[in-house]
Protein backbone atom coordinates (compact mmCIF):
# COMPACT_ATOMS: atom_id res chain seq x y z
CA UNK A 1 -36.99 8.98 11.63
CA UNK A 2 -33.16 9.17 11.10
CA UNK A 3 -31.09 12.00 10.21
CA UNK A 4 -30.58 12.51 6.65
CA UNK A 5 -27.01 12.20 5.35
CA UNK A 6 -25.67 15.46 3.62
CA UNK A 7 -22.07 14.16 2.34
CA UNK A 8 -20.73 12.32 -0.02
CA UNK A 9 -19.43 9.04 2.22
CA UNK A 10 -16.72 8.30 -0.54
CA UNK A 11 -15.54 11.62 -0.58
CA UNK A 12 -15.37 11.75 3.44
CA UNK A 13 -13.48 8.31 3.87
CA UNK A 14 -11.30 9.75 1.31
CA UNK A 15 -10.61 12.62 3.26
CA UNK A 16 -10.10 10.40 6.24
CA UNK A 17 -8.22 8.14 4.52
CA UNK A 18 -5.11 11.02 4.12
CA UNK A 19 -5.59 12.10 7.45
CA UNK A 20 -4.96 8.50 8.67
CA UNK A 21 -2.21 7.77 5.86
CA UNK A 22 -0.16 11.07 7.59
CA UNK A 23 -0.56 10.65 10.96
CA UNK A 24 -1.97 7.47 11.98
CA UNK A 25 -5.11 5.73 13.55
CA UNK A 26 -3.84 6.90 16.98
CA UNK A 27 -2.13 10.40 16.10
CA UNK A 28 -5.73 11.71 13.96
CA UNK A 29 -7.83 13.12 16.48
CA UNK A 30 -11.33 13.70 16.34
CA UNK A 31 -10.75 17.53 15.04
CA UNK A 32 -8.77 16.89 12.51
CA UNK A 33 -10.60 14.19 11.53
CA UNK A 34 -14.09 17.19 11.48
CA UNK A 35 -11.78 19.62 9.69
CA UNK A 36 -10.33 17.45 7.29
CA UNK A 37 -13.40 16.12 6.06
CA UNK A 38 -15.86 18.99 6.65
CA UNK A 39 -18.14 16.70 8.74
CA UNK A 40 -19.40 17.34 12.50
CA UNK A 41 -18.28 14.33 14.60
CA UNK A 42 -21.84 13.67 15.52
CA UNK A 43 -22.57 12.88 11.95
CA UNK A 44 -19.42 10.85 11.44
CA UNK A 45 -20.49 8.13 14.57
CA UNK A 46 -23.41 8.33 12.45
CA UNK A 47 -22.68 7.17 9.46
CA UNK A 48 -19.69 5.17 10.65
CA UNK A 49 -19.87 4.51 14.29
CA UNK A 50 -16.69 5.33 15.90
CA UNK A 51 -13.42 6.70 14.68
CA UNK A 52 -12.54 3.05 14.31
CA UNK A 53 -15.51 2.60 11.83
CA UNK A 54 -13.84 5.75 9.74
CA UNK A 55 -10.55 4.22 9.48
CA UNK A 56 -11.79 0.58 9.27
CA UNK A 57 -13.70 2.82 5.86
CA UNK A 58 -10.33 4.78 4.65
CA UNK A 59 -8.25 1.56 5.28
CA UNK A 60 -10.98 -0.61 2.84
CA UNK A 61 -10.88 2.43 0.41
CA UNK A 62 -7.08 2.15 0.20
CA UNK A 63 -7.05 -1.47 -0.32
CA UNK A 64 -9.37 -0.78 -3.33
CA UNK A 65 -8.20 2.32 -4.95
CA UNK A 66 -4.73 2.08 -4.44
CA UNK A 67 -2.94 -0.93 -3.31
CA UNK A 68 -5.29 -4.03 -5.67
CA UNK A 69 -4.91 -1.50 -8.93
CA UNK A 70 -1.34 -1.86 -8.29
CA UNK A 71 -1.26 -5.15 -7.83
CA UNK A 72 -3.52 -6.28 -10.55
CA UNK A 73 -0.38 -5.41 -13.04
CA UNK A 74 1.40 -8.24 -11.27
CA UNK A 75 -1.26 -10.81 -12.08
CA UNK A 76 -1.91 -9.99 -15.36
CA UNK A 77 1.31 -8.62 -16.95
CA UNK A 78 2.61 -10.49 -19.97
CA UNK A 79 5.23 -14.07 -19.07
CA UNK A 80 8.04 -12.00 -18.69
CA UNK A 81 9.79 -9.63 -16.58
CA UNK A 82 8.59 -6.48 -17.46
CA UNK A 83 5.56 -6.29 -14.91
CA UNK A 84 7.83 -7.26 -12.51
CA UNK A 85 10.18 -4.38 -13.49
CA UNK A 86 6.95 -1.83 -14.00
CA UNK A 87 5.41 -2.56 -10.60
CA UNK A 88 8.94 -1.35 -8.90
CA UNK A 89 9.10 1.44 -11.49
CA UNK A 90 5.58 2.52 -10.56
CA UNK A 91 6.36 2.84 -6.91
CA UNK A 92 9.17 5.07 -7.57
CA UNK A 93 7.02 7.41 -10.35
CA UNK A 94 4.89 7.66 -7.21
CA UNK A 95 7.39 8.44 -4.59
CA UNK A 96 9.12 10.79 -6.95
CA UNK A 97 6.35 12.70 -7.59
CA UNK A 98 4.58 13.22 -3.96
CA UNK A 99 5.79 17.09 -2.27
CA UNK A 100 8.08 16.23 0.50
CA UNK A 101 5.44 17.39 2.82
CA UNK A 102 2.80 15.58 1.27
CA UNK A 103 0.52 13.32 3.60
CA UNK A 104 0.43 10.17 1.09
CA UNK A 105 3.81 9.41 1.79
CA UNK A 106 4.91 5.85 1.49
CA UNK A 107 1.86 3.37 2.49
CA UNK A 108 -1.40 3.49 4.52
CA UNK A 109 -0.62 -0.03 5.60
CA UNK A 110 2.89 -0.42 6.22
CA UNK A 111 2.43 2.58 8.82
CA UNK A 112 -0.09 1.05 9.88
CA UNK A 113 2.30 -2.13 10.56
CA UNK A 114 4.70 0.43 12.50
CA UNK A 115 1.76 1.43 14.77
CA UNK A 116 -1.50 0.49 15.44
CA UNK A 117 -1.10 -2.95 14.55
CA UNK A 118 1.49 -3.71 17.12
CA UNK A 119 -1.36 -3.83 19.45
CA UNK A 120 -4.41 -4.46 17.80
CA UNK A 121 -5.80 -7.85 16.26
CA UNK A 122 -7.82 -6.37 13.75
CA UNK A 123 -5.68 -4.07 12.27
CA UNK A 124 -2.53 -6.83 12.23
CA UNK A 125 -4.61 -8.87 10.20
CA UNK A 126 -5.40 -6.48 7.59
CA UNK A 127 -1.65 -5.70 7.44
CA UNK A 128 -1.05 -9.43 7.12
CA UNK A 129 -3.78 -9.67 4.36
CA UNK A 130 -1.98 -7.03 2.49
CA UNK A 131 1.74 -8.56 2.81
CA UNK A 132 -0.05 -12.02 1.84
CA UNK A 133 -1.48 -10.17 -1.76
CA UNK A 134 1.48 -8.48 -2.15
CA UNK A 135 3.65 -11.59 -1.76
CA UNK A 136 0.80 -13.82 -3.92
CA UNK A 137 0.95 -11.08 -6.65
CA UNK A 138 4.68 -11.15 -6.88
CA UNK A 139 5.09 -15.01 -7.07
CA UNK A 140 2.41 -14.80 -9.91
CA UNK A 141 4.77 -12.28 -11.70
CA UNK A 142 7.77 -14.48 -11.01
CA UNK A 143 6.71 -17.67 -11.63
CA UNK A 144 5.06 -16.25 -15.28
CA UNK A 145 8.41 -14.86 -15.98
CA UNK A 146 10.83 -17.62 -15.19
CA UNK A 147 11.32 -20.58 -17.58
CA UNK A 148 9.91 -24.23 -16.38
CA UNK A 149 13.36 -25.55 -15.32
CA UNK A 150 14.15 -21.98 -13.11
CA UNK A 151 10.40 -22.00 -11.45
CA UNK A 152 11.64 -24.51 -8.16
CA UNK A 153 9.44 -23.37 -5.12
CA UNK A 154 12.41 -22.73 -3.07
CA UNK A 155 14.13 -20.34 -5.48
CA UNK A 156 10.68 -18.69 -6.14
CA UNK A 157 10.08 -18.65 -2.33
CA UNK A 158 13.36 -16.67 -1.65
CA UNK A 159 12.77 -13.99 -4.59
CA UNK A 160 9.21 -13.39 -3.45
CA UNK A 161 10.72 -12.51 0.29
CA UNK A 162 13.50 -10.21 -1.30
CA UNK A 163 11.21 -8.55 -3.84
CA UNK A 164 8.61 -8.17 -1.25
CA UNK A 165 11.04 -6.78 1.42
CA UNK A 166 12.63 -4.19 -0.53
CA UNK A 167 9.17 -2.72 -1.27
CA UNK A 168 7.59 -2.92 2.11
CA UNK A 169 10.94 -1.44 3.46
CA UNK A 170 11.04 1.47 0.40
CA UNK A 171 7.40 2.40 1.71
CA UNK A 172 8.45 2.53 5.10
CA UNK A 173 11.85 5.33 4.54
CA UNK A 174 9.80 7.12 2.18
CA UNK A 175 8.46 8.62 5.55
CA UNK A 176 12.15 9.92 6.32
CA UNK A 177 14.91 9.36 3.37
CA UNK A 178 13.02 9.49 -0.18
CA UNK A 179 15.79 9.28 -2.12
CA UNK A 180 16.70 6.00 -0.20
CA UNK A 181 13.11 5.30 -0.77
CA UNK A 182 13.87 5.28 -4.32
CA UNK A 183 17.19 3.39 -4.09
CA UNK A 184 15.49 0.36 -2.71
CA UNK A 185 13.30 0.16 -5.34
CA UNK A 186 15.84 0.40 -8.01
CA UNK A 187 17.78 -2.16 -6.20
CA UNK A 188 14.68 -4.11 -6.66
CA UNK A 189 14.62 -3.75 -10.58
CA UNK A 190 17.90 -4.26 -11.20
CA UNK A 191 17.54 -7.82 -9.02
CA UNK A 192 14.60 -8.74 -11.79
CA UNK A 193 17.05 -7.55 -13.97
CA UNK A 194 19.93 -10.14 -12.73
CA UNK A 195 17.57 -12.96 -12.54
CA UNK A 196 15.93 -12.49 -16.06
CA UNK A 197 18.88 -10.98 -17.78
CA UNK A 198 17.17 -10.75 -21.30
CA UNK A 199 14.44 -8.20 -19.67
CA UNK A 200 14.17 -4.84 -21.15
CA UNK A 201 12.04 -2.08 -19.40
């Protein structure tokens, strides 16, 4: 007969989830992983079946709880700029508000792009999945807001890459320089702002 589970699993990857977001796939070991969650080891290969299976868990529950909320704005804002504008807005709400010290710091996934992913397959591709919804979400946004004659794929192309650069790069110095953190992303509203000058926030 197998062991009965006593936890809450969504309440454990959670847990995990934070621990990974602060310090990484390789730089969360196996304690911290027990303490942070309140689970033995033994009963986290259980239910997940490695450390790998745990973040592979947190990583999913980040996709779903944080990043496609997000993102959803960008699909379904009205045809104008301000989703645009309240998507950047949003990220710096969220990076103004986290303690200095807190581990939800910047992004799950763009660490992850810094680390683990520079040497493992599966974890590159999730990275790549997320840069290719962010990037899909943001042309969505842009070509809703621009007028027929200003919607060439070339000039949409080009904003989608600067839009989408400032905010991977603003998630990635939140780690060390919030306040530049928070720059980038104002740079990045006031760039919607130049190329849909009648927006208003």
């Amino acid at each position: 007969m197998g062991r009965l589970q006593t936890f809450d699993s969504g309440v454990v990857v959670q847990a995990a989830r934070n621990l990974f977001w602060d310090k990484g796939f390789d730089g969360a070991s196996l304690a911290e992983l027990e303490a942070a969650t309140g689970v033995g080891r033994s009963s986290l290969y259980h239910a997940f079946g490695s450390k790998r299976g745990l973040f592979d868990a947190a990583v999913t529950d980040y996709l779903e709880t944080v990043i496609r909320p997000r993102l959803a704005g960008l699909r379904a804002g009205p045809r104008d700029s301000s989703a645009l504008l309240e998507y950047f807005a949003g990220l710096a709400r969220a990076t103004v508000t986290q303690a200095p010290d807190s581990a939800q710091t910047g992004c799950l996934l763009v660490n992850c792009a810094a680390g683990l992913a520079a040497h493992d397959e599966p974890t590159r591709a999730v990275v790549e999945g997320y840069r290719i919804e962010l990037t899909d979400a943001l042309r969505h946004a842009l070509e809703s807001a621009a007028a027929p004659s200003a919607s060439a794929s070339e000039a949409v192309d080009e904003r989608v890459r600067t839009l989408a650069s400032l905010s991977l790069s603003a998630m990635l110095v939140a780690r060390v320089n919030r306040d530049e953190a928070i720059a980038l992303l104002n740079t990045a509203s006031n760039q919607v702002r130049i190329w849909f000058p009648d927006a208003t926030d």
